[in-house]
C-alpha atoms as a PDB file:
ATOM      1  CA  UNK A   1      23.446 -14.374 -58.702  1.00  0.00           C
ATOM      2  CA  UNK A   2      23.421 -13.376 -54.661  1.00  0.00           C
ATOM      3  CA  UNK A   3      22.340  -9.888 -55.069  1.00  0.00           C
ATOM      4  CA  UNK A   4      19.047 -10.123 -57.442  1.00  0.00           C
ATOM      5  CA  UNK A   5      18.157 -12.945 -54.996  1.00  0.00           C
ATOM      6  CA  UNK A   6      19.212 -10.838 -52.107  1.00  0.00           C
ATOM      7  CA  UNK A   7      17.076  -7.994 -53.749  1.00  0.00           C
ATOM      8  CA  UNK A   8      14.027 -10.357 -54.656  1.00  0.00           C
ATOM      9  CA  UNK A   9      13.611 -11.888 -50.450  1.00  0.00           C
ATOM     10  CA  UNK A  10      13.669  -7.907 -49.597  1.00  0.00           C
ATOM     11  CA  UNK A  11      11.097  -7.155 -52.036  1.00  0.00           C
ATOM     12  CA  UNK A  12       9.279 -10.114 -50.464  1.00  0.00           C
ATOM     13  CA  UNK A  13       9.421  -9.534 -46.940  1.00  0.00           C
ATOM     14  CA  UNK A  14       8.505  -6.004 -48.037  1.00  0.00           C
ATOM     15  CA  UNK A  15       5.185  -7.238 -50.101  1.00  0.00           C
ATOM     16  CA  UNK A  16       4.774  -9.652 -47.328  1.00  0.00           C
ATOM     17  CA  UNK A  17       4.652  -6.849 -44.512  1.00  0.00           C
ATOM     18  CA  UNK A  18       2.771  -4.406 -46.527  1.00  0.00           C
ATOM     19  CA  UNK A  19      -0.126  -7.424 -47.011  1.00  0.00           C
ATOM     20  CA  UNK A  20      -0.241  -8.336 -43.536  1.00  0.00           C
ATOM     21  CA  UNK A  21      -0.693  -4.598 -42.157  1.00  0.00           C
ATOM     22  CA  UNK A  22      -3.621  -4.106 -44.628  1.00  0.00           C
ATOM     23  CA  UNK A  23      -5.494  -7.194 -43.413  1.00  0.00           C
ATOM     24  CA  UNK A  24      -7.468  -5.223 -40.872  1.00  0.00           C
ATOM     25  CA  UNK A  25      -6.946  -7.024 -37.679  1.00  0.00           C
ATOM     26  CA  UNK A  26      -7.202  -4.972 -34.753  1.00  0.00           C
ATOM     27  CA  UNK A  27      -3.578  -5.139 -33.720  1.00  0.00           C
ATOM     28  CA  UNK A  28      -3.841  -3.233 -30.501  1.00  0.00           C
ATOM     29  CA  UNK A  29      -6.291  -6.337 -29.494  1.00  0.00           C
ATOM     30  CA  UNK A  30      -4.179  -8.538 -30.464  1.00  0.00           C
ATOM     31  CA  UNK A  31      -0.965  -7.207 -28.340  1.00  0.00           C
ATOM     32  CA  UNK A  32      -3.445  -7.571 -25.655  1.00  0.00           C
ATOM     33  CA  UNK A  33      -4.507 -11.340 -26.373  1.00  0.00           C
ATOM     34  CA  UNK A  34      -0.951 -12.277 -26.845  1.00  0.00           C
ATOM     35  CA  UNK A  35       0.379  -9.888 -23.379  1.00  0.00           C
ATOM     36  CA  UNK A  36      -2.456 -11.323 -21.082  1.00  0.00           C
ATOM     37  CA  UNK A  37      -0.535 -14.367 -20.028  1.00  0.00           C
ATOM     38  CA  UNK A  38       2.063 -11.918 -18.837  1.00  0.00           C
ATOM     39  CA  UNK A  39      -0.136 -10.724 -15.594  1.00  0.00           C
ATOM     40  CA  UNK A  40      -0.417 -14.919 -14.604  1.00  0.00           C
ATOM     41  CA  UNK A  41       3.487 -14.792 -14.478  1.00  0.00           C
ATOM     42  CA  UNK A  42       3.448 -11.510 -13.207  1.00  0.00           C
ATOM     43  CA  UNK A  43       1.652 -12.511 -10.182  1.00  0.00           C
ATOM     44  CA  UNK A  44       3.873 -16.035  -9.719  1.00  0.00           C
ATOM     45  CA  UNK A  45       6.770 -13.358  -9.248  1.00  0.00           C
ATOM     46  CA  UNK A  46       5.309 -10.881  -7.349  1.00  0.00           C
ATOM     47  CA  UNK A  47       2.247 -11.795  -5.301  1.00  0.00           C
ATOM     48  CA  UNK A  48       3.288 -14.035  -2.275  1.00  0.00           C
ATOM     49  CA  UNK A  49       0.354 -16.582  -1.172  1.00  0.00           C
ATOM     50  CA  UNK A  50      -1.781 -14.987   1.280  1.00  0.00           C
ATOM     51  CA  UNK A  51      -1.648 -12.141  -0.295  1.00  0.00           C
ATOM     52  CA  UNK A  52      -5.117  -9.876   0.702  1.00  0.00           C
ATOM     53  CA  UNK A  53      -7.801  -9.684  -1.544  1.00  0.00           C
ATOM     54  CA  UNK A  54     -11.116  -7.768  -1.333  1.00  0.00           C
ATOM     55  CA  UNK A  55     -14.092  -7.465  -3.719  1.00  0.00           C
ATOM     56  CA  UNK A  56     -14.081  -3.925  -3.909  1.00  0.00           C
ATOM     57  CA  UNK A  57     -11.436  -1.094  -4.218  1.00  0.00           C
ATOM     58  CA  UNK A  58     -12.758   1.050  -1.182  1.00  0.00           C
ATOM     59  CA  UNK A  59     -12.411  -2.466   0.719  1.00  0.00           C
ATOM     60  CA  UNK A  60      -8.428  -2.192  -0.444  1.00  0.00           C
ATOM     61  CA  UNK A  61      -8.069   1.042   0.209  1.00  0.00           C
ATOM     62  CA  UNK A  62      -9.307   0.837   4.207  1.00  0.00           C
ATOM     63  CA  UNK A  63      -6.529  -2.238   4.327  1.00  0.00           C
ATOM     64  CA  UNK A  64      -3.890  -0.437   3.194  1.00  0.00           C
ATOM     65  CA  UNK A  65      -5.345   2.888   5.315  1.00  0.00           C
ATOM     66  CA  UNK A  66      -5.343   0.765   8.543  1.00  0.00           C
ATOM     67  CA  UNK A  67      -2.683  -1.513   7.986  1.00  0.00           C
ATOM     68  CA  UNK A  68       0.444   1.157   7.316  1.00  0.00           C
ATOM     69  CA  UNK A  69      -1.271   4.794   8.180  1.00  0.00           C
ATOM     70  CA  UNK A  70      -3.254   4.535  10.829  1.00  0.00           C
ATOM     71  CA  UNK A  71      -3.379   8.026  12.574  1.00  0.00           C
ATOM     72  CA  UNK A  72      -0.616   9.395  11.154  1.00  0.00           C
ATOM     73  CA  UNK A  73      -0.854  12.739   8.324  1.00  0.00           C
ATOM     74  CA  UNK A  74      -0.051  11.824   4.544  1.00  0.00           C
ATOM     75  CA  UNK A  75       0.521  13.527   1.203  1.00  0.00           C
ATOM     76  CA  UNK A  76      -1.990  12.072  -1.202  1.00  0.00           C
ATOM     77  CA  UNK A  77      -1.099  12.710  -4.858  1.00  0.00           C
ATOM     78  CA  UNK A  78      -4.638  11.176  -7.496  1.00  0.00           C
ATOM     79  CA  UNK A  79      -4.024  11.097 -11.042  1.00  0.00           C
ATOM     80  CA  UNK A  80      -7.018  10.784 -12.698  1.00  0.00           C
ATOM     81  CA  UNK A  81      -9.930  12.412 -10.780  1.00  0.00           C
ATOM     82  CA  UNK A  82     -12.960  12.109 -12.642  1.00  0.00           C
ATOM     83  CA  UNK A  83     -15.903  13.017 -10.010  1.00  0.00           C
ATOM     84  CA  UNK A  84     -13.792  12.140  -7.182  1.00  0.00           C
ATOM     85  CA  UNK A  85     -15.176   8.798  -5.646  1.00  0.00           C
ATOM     86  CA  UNK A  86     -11.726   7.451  -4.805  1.00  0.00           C
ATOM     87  CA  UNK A  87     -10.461  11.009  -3.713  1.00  0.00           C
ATOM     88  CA  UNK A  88     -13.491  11.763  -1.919  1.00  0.00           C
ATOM     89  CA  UNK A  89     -12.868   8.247   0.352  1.00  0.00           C
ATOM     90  CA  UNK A  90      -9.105   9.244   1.217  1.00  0.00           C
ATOM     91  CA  UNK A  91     -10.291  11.927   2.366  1.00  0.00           C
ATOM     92  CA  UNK A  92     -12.678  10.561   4.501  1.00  0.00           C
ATOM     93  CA  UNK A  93     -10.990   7.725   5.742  1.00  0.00           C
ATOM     94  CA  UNK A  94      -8.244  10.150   6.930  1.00  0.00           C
ATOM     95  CA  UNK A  95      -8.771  12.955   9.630  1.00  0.00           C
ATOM     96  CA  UNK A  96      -5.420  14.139  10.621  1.00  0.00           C
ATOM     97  CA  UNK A  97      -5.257  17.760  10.226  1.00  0.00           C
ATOM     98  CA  UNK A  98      -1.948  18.287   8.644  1.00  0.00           C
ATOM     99  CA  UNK A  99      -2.697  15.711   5.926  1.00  0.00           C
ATOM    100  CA  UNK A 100      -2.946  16.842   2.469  1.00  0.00           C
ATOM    101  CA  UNK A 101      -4.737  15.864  -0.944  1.00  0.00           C
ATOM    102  CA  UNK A 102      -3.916  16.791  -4.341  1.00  0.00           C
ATOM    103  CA  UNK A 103      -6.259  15.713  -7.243  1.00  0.00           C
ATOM    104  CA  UNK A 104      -4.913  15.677 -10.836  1.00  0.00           C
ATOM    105  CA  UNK A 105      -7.462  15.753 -13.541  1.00  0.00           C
ATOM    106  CA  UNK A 106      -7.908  17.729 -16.848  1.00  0.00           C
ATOM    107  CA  UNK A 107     -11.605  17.323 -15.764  1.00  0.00           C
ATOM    108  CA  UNK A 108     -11.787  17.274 -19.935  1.00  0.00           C
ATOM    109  CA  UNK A 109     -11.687  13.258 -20.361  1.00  0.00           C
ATOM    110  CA  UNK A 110      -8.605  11.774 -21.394  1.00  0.00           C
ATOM    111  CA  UNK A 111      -5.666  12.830 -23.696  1.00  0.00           C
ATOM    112  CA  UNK A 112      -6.160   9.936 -26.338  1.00  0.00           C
ATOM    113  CA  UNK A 113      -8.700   7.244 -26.863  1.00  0.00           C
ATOM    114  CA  UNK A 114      -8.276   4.665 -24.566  1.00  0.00           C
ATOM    115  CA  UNK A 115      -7.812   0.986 -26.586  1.00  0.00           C
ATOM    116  CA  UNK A 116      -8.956  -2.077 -24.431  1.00  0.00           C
ATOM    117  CA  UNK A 117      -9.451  -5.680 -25.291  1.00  0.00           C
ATOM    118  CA  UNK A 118     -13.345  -5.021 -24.919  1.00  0.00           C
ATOM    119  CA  UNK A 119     -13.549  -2.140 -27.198  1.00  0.00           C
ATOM    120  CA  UNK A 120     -12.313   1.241 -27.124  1.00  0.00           C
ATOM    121  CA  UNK A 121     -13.285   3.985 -24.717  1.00  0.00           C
ATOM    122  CA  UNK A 122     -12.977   7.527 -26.296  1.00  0.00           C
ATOM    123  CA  UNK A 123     -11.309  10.352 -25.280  1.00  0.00           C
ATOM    124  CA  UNK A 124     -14.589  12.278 -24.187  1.00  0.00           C
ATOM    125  CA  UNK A 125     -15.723   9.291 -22.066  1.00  0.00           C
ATOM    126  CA  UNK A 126     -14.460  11.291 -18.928  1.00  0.00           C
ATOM    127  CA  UNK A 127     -14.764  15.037 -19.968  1.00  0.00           C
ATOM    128  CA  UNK A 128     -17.026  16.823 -17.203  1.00  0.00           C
ATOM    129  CA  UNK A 129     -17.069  19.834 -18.687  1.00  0.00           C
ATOM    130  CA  UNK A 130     -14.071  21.588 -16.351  1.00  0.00           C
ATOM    131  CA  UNK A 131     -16.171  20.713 -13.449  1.00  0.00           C
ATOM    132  CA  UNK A 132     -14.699  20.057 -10.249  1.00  0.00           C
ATOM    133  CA  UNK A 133     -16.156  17.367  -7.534  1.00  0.00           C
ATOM    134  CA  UNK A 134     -17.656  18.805  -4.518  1.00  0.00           C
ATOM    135  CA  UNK A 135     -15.126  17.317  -1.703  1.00  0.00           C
ATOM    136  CA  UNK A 136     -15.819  20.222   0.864  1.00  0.00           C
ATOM    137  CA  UNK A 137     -12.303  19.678   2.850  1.00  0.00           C
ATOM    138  CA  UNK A 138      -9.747  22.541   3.148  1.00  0.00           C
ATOM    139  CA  UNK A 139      -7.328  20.073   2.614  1.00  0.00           C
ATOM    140  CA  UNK A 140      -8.065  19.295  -0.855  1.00  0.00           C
ATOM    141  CA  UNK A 141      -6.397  20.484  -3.540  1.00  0.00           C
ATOM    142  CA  UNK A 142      -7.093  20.371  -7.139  1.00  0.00           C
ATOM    143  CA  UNK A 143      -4.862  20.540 -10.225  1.00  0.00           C
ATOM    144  CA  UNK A 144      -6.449  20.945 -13.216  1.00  0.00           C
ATOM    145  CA  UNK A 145      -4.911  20.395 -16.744  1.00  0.00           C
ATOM    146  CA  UNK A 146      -3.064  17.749 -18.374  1.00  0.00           C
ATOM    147  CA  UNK A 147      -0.440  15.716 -16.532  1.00  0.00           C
ATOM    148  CA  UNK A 148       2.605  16.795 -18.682  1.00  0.00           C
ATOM    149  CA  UNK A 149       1.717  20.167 -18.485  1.00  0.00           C
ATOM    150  CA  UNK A 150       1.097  20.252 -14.953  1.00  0.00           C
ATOM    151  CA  UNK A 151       2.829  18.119 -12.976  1.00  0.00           C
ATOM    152  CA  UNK A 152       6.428  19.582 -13.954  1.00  0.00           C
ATOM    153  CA  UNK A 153       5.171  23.054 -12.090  1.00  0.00           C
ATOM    154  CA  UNK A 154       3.346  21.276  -8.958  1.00  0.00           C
ATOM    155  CA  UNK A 155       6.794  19.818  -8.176  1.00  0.00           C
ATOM    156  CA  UNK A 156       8.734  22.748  -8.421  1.00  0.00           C
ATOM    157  CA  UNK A 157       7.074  24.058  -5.119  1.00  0.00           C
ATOM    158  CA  UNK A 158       5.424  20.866  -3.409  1.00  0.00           C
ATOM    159  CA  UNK A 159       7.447  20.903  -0.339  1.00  0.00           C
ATOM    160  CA  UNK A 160       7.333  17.100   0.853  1.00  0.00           C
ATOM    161  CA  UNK A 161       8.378  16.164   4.366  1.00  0.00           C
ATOM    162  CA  UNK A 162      10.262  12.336   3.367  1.00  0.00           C
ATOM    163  CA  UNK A 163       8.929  11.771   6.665  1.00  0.00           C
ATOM    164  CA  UNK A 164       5.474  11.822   6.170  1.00  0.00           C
ATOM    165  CA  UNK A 165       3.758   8.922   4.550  1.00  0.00           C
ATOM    166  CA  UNK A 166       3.501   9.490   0.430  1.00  0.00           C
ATOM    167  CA  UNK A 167       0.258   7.679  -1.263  1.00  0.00           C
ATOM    168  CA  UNK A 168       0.058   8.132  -4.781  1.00  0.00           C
ATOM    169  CA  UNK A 169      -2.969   6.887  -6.634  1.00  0.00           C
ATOM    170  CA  UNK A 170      -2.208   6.363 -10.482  1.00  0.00           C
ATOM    171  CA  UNK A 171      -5.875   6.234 -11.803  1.00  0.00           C
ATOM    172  CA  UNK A 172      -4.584   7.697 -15.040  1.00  0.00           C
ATOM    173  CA  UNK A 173      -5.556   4.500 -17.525  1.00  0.00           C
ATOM    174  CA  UNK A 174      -3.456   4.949 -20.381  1.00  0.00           C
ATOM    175  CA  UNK A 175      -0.480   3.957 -21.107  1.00  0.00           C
ATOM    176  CA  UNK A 176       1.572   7.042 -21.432  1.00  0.00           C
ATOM    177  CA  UNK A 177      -0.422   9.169 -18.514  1.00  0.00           C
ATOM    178  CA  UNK A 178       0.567   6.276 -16.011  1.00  0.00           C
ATOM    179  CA  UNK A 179       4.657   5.940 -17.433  1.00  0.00           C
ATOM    180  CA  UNK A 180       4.958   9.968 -17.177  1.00  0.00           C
ATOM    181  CA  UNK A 181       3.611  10.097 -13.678  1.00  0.00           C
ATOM    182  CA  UNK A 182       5.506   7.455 -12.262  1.00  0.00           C
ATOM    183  CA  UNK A 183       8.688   8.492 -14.362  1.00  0.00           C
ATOM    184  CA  UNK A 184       8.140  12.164 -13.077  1.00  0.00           C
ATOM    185  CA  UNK A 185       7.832  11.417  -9.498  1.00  0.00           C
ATOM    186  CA  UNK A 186      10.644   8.845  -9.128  1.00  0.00           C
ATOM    187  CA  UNK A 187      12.531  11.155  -7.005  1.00  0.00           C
ATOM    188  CA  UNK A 188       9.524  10.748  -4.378  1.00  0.00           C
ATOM    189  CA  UNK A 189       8.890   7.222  -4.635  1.00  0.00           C
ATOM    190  CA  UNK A 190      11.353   6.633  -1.841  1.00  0.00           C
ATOM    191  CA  UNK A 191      11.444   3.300   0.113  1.00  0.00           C
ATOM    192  CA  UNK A 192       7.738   2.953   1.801  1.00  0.00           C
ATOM    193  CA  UNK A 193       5.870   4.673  -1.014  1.00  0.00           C
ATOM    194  CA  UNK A 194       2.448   3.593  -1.258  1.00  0.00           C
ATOM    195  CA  UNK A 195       0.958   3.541  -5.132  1.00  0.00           C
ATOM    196  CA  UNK A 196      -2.297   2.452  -5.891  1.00  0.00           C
ATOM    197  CA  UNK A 197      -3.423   1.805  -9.352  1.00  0.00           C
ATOM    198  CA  UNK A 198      -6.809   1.511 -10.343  1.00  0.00           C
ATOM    199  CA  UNK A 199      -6.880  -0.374 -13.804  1.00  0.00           C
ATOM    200  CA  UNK A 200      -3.421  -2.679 -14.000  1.00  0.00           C
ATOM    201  CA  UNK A 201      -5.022  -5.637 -15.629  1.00  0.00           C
ATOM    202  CA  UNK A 202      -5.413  -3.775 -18.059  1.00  0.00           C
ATOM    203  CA  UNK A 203      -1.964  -5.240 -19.598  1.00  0.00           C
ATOM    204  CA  UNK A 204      -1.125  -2.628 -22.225  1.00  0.00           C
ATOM    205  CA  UNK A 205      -2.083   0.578 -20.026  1.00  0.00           C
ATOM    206  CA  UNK A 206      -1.041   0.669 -16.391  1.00  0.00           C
ATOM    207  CA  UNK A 207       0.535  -2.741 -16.046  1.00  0.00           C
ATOM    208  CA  UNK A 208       3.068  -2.220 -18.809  1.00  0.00           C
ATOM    209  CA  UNK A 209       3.844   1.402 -17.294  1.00  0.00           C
ATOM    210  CA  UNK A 210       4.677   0.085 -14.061  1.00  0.00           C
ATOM    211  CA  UNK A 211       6.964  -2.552 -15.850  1.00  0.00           C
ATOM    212  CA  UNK A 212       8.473   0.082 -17.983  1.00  0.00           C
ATOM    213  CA  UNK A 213       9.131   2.089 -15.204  1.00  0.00           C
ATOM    214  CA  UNK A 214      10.806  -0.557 -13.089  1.00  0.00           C
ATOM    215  CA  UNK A 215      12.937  -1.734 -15.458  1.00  0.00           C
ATOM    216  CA  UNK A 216      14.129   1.494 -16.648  1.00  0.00           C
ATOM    217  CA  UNK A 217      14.953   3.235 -13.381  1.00  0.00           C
ATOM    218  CA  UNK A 218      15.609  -0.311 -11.442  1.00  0.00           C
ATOM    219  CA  UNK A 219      13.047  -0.306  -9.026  1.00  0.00           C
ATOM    220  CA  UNK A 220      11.589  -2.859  -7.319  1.00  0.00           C
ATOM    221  CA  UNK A 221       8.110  -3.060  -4.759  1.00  0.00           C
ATOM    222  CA  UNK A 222       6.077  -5.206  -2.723  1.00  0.00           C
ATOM    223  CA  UNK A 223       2.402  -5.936  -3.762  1.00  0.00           C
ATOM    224  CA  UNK A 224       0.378  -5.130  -0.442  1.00  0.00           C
ATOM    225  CA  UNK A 225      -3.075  -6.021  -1.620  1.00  0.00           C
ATOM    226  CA  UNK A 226      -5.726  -6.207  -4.471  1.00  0.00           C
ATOM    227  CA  UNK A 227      -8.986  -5.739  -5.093  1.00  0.00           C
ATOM    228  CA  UNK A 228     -12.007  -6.263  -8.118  1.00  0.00           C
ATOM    229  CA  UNK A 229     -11.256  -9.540 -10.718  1.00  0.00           C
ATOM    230  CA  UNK A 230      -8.101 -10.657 -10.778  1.00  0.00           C
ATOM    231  CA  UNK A 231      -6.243  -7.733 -10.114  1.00  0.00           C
ATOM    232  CA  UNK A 232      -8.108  -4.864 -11.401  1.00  0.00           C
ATOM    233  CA  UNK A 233      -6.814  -2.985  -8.543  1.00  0.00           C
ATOM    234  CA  UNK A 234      -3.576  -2.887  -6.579  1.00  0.00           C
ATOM    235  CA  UNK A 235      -1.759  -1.569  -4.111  1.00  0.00           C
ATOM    236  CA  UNK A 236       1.848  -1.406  -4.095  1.00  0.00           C
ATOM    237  CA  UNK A 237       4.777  -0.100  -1.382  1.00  0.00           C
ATOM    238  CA  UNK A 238       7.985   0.433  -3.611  1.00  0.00           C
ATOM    239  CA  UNK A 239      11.181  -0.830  -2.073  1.00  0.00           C
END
C-alpha cells in the first residue's frame, strides 16, 4: 500500500510544479520582491551610522578621491564603459602622471537582457555601435570586447605595483558580468582595494555578486560611502 501512495504524492508534487511554472508570473520579479528586504539587513550589518552619503555618484566619487588618494598615482580598472561619464571624471579628478585608466566595455550593449523589478532593459540598450568615448588623456586605455573574453588576457601582462592604490569600478549591471570580474581579479583585491559599484540595489545583479563573491572566496570590506536612493551607488575598500 506505501509505494502506489508513495508513487501517487510524486505524481502530485510533479502536477503541482508543472501547474505552478505555467501560471505566468514573472518569477525573476518576484525573486526580486521577495530579496529586497535583504539590502535593509544588509545595511544593519555593514553600514556603520554616519556613514557618508551624497545625492549624486560624482559627489561619491570626489569623497572617496579626496578622502584615501589624494595626490598619489592609481590603477583604475571600469567595467562597463558605455560613453564614459564615470571614466571620463576619474580621469579628471586625478592628475598624477604615472596614474593609469583602463576602460572595459564591449561598446556593443550588454551580453544578456538585463531583468529589473521595473521592467527589463535589453541587451541593445547600451550598444554604441563599437564606438569609443572621446577621453583625450594618454593615460587612458580601452579594452574592448566582452569581459570573459578579455579580461583573462589583460591580466596576463598588467604589471600592478601592490603599492599603488587599485580602484576598480564594477559598472557591469548584471549578474554574471559583476561575479566574473570580481571572481577574476581576486588576486588584486588586496587589503585597501577600492571598488565602486554603480547599480547594487539592484538586489539580483550587483548586490548578489558581491555576496556571492564574499562568501565564496571569504572576503570581507568596509562600506566607505554611498550615493543616489538608498544605495544605488557604493563604494567599498575590501579588507
Amino acid at each position: 500500500m506505501a509505494r502506489p501512495l508513495q508513487t501517487a504524492m510524486a505524481s502530485f508534487r510533479i502536477k503541482s510544479k508543472v501547474a505552478i511554472a505555467k501560471i505566468g508570473v514573472d518569477s525573476r520579479r518576484l525573486d526580486t520582491l521577495v530579496n529586497l528586504p535583504k539590502i535593509e539587513t544588509w545595511r544593519r550589518e555593514h553600514v556603520p551610522d554616519g556613514t557618508p552619503a551624497f545625492a549624486e555618484r560624482t559627489a561619491m566619487y570626489d569623497h572617496v578621491h579626496a578622502s584615501l588618494i589624494g595626490d598619489a598615482p592609481i590603477d583604475y580598472l571600469e567595467f562597463g564603459v558605455f560613453q564614459g561619464s564615470s571614466l571620463r571624471h576619474w580621469v579628471e579628478m586625478n592628475h598624477h602622471p604615472e596614474s593609469r585608466f583602463f576602460g572595459f566595455d564591449s561598446f556593443e550593449g550588454l551580453p544578456e537582457n538585463w531583468k529589473r523589478f521595473d521592467g527589463r532593459m535589453v541587451k541593445a540598450h547600451f550598444d554604441v555601435d563599437g564606438a569609443l568615448p572621446d577621453i583625450q588623456d594618454d593615460r587612458l586605455s580601452f579594452v574592448p570586447g566582452w569581459f570573459q573574453e578579455t579580461l583573462d588576457l589583460f591580466l596576463e601582462k598588467f604589471d600592478h605595483d601592490p603599492q599603488r592604490q587599485l580602484v576598480v569600478h564594477v559598472d557591469s549591471d548584471l549578474y554574471s558580468s559583476a561575479l566574473y570580474v570580481l571572481t577574476r581579479l581576486d588576486a588584486l583585491l588586496v587589503p585597501g582595494t577600492i571598488v565602486l559599484f554603480d547599480e547594487f540595489s539592484s538586489v539580483l545583479n550587483e548586490f548578489q555578486a558581491l555576496d556571492n563573491y564574499c562568501s565564496a572566496y571569504m572576503r570581507e570590506y568596509d562600506v566607505l560611502a554611498s550615493a543616489w536612493h538608498y544605495f544605488g551607488h557604493l563604494a567599498i575598500k575590501m579588507r
